[in-house]
C-alpha atoms as a PDB file:
ATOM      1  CA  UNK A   1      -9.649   6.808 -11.328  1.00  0.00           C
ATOM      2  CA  UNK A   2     -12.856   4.793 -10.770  1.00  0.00           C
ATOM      3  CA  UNK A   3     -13.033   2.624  -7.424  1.00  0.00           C
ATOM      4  CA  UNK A   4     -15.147  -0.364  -7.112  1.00  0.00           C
ATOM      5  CA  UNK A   5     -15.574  -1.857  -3.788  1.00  0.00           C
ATOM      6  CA  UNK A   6     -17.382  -4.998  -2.656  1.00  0.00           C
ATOM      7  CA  UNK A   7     -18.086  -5.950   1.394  1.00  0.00           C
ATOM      8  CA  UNK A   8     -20.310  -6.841   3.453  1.00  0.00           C
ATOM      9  CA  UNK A   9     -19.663  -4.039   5.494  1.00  0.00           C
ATOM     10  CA  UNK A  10     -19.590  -1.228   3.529  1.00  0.00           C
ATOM     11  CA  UNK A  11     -19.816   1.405   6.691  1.00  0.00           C
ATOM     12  CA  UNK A  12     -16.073   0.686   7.157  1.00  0.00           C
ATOM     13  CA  UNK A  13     -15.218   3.166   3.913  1.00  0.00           C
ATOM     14  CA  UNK A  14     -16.729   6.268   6.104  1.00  0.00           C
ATOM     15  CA  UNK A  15     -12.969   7.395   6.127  1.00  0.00           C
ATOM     16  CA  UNK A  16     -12.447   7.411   2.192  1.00  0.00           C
ATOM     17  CA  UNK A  17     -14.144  10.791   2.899  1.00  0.00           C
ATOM     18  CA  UNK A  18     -12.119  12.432   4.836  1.00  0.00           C
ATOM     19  CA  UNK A  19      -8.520  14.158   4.574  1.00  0.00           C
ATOM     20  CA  UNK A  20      -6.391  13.946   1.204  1.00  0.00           C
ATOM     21  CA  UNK A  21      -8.677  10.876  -0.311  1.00  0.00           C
ATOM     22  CA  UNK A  22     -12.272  12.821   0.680  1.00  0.00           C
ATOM     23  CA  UNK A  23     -10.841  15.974  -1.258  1.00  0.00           C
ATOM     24  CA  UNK A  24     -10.161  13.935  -4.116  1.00  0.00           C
ATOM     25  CA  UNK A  25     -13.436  12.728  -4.232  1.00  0.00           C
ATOM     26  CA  UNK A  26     -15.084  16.154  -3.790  1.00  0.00           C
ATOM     27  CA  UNK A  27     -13.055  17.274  -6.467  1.00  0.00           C
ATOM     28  CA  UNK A  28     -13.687  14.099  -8.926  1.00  0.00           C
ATOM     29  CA  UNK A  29     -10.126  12.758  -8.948  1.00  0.00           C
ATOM     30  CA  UNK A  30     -11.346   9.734  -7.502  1.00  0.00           C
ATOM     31  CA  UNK A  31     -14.664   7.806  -8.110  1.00  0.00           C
ATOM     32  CA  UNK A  32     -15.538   5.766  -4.860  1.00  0.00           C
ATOM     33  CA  UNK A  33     -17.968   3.465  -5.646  1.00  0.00           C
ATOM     34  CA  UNK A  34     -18.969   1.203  -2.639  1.00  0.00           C
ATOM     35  CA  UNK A  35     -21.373  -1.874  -2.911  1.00  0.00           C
ATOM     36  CA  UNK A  36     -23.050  -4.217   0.234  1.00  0.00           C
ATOM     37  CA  UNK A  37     -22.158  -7.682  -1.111  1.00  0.00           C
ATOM     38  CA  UNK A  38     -25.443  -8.938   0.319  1.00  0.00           C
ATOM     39  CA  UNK A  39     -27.548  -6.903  -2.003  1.00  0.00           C
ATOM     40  CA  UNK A  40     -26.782 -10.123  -4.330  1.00  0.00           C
ATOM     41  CA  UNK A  41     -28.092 -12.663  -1.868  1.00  0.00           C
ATOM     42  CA  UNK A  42     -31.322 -14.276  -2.588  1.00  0.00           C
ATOM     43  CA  UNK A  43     -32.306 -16.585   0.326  1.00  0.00           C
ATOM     44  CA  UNK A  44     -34.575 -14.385   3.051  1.00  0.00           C
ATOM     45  CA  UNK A  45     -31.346 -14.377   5.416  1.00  0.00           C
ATOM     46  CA  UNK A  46     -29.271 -12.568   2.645  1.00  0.00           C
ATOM     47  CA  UNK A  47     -26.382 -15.293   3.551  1.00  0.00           C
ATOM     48  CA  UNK A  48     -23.161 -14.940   1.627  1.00  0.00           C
ATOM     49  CA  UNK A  49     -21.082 -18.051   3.130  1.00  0.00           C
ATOM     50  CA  UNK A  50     -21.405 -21.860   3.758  1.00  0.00           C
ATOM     51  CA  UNK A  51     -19.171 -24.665   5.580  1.00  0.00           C
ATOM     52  CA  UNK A  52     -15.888 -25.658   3.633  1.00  0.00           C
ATOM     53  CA  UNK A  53     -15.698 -28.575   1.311  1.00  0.00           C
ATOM     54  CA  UNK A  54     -13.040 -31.062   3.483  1.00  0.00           C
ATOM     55  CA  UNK A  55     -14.048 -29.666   6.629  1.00  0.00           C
ATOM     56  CA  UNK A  56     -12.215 -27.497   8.728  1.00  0.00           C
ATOM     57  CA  UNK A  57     -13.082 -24.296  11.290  1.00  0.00           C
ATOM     58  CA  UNK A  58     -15.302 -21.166   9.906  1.00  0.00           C
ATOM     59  CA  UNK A  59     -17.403 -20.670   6.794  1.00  0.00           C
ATOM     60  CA  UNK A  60     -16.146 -20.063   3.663  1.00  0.00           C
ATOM     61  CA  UNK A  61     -17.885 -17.091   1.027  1.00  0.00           C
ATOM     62  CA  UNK A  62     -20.058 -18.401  -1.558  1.00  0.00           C
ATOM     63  CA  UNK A  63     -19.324 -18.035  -5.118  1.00  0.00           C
ATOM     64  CA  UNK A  64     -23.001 -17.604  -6.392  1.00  0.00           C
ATOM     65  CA  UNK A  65     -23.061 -14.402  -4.713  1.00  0.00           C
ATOM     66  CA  UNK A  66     -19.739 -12.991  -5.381  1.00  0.00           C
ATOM     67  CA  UNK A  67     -20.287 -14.106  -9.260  1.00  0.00           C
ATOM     68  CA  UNK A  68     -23.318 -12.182  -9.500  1.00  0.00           C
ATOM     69  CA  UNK A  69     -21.997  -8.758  -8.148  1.00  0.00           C
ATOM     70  CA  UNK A  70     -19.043  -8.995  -9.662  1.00  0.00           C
ATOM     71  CA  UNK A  71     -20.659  -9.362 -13.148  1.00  0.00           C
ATOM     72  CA  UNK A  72     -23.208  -6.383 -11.997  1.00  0.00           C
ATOM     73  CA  UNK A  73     -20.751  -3.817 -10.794  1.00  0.00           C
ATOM     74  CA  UNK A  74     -18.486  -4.135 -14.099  1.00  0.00           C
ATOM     75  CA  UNK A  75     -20.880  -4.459 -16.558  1.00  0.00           C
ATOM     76  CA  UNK A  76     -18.917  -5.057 -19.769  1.00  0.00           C
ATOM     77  CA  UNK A  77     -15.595  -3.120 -18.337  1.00  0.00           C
ATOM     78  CA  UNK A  78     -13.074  -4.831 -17.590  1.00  0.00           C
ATOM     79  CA  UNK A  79     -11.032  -3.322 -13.944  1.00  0.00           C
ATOM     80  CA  UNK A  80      -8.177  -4.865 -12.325  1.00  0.00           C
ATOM     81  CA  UNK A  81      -9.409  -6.791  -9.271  1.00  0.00           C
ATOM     82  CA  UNK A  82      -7.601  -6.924  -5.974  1.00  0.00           C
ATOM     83  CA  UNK A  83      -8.388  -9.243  -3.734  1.00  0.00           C
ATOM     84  CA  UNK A  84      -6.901  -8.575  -0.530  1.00  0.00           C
ATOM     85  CA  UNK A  85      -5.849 -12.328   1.585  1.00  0.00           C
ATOM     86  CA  UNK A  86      -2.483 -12.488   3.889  1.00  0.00           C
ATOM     87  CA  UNK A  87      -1.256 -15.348   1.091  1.00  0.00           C
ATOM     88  CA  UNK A  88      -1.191 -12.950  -1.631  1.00  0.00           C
ATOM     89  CA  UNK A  89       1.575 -10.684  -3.007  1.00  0.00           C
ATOM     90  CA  UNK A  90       2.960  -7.946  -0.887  1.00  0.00           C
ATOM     91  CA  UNK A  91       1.986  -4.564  -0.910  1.00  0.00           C
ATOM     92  CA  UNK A  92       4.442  -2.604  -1.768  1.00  0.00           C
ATOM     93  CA  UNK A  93       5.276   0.807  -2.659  1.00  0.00           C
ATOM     94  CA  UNK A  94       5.813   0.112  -6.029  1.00  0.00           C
ATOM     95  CA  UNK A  95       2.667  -1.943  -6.425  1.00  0.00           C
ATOM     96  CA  UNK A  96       0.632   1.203  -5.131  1.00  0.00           C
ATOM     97  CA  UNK A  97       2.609   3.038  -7.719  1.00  0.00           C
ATOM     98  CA  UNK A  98       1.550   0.243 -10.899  1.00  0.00           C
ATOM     99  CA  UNK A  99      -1.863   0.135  -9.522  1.00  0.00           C
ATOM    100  CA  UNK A 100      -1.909   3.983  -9.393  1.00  0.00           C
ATOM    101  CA  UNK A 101      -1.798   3.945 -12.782  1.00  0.00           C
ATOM    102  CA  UNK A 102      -4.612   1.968 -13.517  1.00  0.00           C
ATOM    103  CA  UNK A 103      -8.330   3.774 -14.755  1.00  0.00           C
ATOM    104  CA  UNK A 104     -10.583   1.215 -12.841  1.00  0.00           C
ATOM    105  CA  UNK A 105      -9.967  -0.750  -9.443  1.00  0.00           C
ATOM    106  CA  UNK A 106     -12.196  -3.532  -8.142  1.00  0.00           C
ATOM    107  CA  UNK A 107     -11.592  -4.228  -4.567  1.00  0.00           C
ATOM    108  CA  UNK A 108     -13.017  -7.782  -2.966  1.00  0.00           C
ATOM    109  CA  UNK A 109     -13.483  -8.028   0.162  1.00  0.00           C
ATOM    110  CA  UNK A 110     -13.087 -11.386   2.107  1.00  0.00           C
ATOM    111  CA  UNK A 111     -14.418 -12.697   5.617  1.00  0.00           C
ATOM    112  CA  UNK A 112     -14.586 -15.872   7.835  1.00  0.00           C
ATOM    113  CA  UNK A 113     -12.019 -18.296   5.770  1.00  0.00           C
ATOM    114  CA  UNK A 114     -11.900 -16.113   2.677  1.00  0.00           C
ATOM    115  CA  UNK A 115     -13.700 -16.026  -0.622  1.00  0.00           C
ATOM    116  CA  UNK A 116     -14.391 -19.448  -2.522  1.00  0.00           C
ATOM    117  CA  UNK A 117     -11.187 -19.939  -4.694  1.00  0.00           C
ATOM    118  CA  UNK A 118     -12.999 -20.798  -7.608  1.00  0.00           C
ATOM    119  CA  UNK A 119     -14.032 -16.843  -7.754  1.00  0.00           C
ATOM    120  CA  UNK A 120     -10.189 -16.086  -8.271  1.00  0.00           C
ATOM    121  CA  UNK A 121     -10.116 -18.617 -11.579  1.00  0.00           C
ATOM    122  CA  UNK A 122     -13.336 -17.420 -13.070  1.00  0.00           C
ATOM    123  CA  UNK A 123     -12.459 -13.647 -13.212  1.00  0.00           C
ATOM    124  CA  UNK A 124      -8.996 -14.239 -13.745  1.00  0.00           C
ATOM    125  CA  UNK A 125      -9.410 -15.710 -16.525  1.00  0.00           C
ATOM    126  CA  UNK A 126     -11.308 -12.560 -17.885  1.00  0.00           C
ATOM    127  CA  UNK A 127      -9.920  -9.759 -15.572  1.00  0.00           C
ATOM    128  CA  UNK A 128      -5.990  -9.182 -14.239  1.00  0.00           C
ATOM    129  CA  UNK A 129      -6.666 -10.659 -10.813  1.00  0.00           C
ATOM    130  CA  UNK A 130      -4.052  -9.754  -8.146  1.00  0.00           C
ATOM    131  CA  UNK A 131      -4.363 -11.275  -4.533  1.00  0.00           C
ATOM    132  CA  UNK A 132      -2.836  -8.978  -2.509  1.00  0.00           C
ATOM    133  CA  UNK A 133      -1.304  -9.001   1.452  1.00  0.00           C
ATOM    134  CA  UNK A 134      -0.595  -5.901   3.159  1.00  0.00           C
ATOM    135  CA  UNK A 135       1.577  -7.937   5.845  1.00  0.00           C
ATOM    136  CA  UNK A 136       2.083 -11.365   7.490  1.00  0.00           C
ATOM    137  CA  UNK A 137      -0.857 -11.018   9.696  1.00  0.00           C
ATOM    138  CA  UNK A 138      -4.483 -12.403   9.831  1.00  0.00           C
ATOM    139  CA  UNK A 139      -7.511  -9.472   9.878  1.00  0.00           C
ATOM    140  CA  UNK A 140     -11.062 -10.396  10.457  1.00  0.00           C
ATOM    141  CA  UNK A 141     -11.440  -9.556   7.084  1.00  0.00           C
ATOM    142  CA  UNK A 142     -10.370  -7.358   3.873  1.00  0.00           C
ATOM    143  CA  UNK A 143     -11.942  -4.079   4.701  1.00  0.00           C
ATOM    144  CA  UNK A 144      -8.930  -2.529   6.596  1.00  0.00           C
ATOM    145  CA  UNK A 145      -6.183  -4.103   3.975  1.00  0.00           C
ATOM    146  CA  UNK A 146      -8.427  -2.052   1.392  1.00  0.00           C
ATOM    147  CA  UNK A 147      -8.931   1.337   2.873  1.00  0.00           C
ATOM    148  CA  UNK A 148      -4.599   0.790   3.341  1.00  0.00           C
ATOM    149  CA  UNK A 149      -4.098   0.002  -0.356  1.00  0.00           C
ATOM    150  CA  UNK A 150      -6.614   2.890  -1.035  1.00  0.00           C
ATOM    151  CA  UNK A 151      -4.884   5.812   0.753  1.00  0.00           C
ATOM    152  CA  UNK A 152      -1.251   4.473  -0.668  1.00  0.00           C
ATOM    153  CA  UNK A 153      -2.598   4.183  -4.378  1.00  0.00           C
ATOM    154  CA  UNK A 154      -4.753   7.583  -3.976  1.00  0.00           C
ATOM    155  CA  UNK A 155      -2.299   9.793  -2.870  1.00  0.00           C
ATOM    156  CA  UNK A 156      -0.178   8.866  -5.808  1.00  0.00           C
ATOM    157  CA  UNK A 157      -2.682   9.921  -8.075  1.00  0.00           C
ATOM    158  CA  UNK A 158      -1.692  13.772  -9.728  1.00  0.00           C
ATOM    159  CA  UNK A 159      -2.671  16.377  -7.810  1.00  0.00           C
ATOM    160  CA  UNK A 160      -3.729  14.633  -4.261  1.00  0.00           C
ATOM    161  CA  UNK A 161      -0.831  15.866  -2.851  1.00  0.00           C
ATOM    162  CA  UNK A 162      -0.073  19.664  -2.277  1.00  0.00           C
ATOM    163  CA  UNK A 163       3.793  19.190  -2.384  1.00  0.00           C
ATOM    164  CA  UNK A 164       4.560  16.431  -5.541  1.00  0.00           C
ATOM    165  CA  UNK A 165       7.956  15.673  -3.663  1.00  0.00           C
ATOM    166  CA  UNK A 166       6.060  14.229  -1.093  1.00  0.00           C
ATOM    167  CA  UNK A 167       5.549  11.226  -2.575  1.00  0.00           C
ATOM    168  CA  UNK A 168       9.321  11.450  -4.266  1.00  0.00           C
ATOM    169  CA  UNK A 169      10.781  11.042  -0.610  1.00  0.00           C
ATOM    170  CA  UNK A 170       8.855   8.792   0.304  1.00  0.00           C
ATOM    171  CA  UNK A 171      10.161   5.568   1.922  1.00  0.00           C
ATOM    172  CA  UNK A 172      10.547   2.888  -0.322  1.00  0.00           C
ATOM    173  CA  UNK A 173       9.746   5.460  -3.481  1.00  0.00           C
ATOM    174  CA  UNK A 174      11.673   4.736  -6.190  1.00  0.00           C
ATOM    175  CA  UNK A 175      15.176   5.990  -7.521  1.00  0.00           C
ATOM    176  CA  UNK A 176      18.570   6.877  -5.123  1.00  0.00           C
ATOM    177  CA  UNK A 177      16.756   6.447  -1.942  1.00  0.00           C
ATOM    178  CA  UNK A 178      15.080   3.079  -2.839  1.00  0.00           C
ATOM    179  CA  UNK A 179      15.653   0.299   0.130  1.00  0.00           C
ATOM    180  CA  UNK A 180      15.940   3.349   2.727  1.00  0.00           C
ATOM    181  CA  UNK A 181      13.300   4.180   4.776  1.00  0.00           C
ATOM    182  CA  UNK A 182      12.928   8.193   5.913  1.00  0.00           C
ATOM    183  CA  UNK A 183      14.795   9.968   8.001  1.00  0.00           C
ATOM    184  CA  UNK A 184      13.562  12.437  11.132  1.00  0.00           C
ATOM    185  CA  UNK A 185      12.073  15.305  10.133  1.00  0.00           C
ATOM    186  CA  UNK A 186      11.458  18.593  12.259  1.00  0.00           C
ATOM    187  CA  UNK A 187       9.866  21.936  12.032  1.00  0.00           C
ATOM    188  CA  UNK A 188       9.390  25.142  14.252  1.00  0.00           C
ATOM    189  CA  UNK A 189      10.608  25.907  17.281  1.00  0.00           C
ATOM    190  CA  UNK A 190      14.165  24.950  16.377  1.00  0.00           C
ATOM    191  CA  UNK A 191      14.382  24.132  20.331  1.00  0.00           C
ATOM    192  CA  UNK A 192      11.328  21.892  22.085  1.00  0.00           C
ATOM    193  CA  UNK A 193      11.371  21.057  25.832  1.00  0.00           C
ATOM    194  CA  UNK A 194      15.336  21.049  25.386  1.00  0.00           C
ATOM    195  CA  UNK A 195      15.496  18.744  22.219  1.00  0.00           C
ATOM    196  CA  UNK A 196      17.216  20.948  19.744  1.00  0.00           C
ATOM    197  CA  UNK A 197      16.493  20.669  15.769  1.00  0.00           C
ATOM    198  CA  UNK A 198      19.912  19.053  14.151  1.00  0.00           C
ATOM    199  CA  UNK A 199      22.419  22.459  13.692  1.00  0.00           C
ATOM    200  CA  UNK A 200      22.948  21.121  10.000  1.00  0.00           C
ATOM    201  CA  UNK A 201      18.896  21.845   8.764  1.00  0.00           C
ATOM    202  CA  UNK A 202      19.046  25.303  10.141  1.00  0.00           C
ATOM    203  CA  UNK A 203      22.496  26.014   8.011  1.00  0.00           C
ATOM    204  CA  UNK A 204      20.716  26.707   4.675  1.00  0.00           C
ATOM    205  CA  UNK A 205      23.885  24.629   2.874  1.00  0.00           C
ATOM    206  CA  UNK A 206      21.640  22.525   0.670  1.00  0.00           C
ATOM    207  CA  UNK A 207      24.572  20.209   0.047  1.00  0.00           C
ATOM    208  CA  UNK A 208      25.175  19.153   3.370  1.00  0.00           C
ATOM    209  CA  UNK A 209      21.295  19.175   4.340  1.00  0.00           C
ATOM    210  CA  UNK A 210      21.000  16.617   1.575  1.00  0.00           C
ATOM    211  CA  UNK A 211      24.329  14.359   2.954  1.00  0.00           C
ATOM    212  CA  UNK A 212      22.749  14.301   6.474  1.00  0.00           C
ATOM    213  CA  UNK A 213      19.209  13.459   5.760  1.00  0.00           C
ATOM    214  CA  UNK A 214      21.154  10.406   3.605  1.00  0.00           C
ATOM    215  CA  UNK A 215      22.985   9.480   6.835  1.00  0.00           C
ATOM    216  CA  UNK A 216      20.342   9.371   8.799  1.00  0.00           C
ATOM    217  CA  UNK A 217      18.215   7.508   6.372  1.00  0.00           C
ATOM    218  CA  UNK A 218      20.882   4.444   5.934  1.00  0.00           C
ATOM    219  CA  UNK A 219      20.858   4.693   9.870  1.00  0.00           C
ATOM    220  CA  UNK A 220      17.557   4.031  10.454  1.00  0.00           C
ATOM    221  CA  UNK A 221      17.489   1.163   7.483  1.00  0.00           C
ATOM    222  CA  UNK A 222      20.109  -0.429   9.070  1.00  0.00           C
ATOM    223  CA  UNK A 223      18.500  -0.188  12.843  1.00  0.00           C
ATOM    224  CA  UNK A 224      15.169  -1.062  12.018  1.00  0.00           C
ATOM    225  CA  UNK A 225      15.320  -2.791   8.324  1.00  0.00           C
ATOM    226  CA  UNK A 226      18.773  -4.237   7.702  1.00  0.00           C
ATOM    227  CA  UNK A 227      16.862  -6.518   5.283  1.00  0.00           C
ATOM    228  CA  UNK A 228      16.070  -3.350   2.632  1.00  0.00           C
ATOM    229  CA  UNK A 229      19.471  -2.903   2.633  1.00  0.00           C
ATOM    230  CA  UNK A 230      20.737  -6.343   2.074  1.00  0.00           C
ATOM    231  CA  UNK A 231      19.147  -5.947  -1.345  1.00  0.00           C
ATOM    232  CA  UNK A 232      20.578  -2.709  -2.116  1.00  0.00           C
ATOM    233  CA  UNK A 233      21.710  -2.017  -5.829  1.00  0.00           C
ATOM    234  CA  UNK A 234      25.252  -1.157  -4.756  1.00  0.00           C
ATOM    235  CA  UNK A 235      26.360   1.175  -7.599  1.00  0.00           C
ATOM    236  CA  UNK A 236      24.151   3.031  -5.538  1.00  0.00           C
ATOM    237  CA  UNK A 237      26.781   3.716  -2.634  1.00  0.00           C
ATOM    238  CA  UNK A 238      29.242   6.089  -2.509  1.00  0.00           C
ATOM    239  CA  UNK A 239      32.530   6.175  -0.995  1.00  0.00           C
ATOM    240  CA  UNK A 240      30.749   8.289   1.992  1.00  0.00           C
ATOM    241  CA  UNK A 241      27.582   5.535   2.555  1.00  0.00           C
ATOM    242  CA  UNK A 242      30.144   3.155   2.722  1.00  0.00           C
ATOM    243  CA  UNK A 243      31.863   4.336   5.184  1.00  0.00           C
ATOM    244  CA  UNK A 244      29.122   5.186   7.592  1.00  0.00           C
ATOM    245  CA  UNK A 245      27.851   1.665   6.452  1.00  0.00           C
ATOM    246  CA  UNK A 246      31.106   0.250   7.942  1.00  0.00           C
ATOM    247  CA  UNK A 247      31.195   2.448  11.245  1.00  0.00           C
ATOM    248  CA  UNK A 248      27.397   0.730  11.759  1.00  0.00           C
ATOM    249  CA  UNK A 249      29.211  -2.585  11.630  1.00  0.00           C
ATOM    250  CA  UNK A 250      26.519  -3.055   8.491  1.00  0.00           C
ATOM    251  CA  UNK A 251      28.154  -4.957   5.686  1.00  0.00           C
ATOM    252  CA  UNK A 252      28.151  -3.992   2.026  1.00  0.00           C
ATOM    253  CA  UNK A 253      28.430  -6.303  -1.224  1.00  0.00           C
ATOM    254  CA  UNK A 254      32.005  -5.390  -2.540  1.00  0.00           C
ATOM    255  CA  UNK A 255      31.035  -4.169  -5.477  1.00  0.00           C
ATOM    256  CA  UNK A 256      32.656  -1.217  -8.128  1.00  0.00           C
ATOM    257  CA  UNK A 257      31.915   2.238  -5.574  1.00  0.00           C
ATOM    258  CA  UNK A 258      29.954   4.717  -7.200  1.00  0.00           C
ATOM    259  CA  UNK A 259      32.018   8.295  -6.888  1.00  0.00           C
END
């Protein structure tokens, strides 16, 4: 997969060289491909933003320059562009996933009041343009939404993890454990400054592993996200989540129980 990215601080990306993603790169799974955004300035101050049209606080980024690095870094290909702004789409796990499977990512990077909008309409209307939000939070700008995006699309990719389940169990991964986040996990000693490791993971009874790591996964849904569970598909309870479900005062639609 080829990565395009576009800021005017293009020291932030040091970490796309370390850990899982900087393997990737050293072994050619990924193609990085960071450019300074004022590289395409003209004027002797290399400025990339202006006051807002209507008035208003802060400076807004200038579509001369975006227009003409854009059109330099793709040439005549034609990547999917994300622009990263907290009134786009959410980030999601399965919009890492889509975007995973992508060949060629263009990642803009806003600052001060954002990029001119008119940047958006242009390229969308030649490129898929997807304004994203990795939460319902203002940064200073898009650098740190992009190196997030990057690390949750990259380790998706085949053969960036060492264990493919990995990304299987993942919270909010597709398939039966979809709207539950993790459980606890554990490993050696199975007894740490008097916290002991769960009796049921040291059994070996696969079964019963699998029914408690469930358990505690709808526990810590409904503690800390009851919301992911409100939009649960319920043909995926059983007679046993429900139950548990009900214990945790939690309420379930009333639909058909799945055996």
């Amino acid at each position: 997969m080829r990565l395009d990215i576009i800021s005017i601080f293009p020291e932030y990306f040091a970490p796309l060289g370390v850990s899982l993603i900087g393997k990737a790169r050293e072994r050619g799974t990924l193609d990085v491909r960071v450019h300074q955004l004022r590289d395409w300035a003209h004027d002797v101050h290399k400025t990339v933003d202006d006051t807002p049209y209507g008035g208003g606080p802060g400076m807004v980024m200038k579509p001369e320059v975006w227009g003409e690095a854009i059109d330099d870094v793709i040439g005549d290909g034609g990547p999917r562009m994300i622009v990263p702004t907290p009134s786009g789409r959410p980030f999601t796990q399965e919009l890492a996933q889509e975007l995973a499977g992508e060949e060629w990512l263009l990642f803009a990077c806003g600052r001060y009041e954002g990029i001119d909008s008119r940047v958006m309409a242009e390229y969308g209307s030649r490129l898929r343009v997807d304004e994203v939000s990795i939460g319902d939070y203002v940064l200073a700008g898009g650098e740190v939404a992009v190196l997030v995006m990057v690390e949750a699309i990259g380790r998706l990719l085949p053969g960036v993890l060492g264990n493919v389940r990995s990304a299987v169990d993942d919270s909010f991964a597709p398939g039966a454990m979809r709207n539950l986040l993790e459980g606890p996990v554990y490993t050696k000693p199975p007894v740490w400054r008097g916290h002991e490791v769960p009796e049921v993971l040291l059994s070996g009874h696969h079964g019963k592993v699998a029914r408690w790591r469930r358990d505690q996964a709808l526990r810590r849904t409904v503690a800390t996200r009851p919301e992911l569970l409100a939009e649960i598909d319920a043909e995926t309870l059983d007679k046993h989540d429900r139950r548990l479900l009900d214990e945790l005062a939690f309420r379930v639609p009333p639909e058909d129980v799945a055996n």
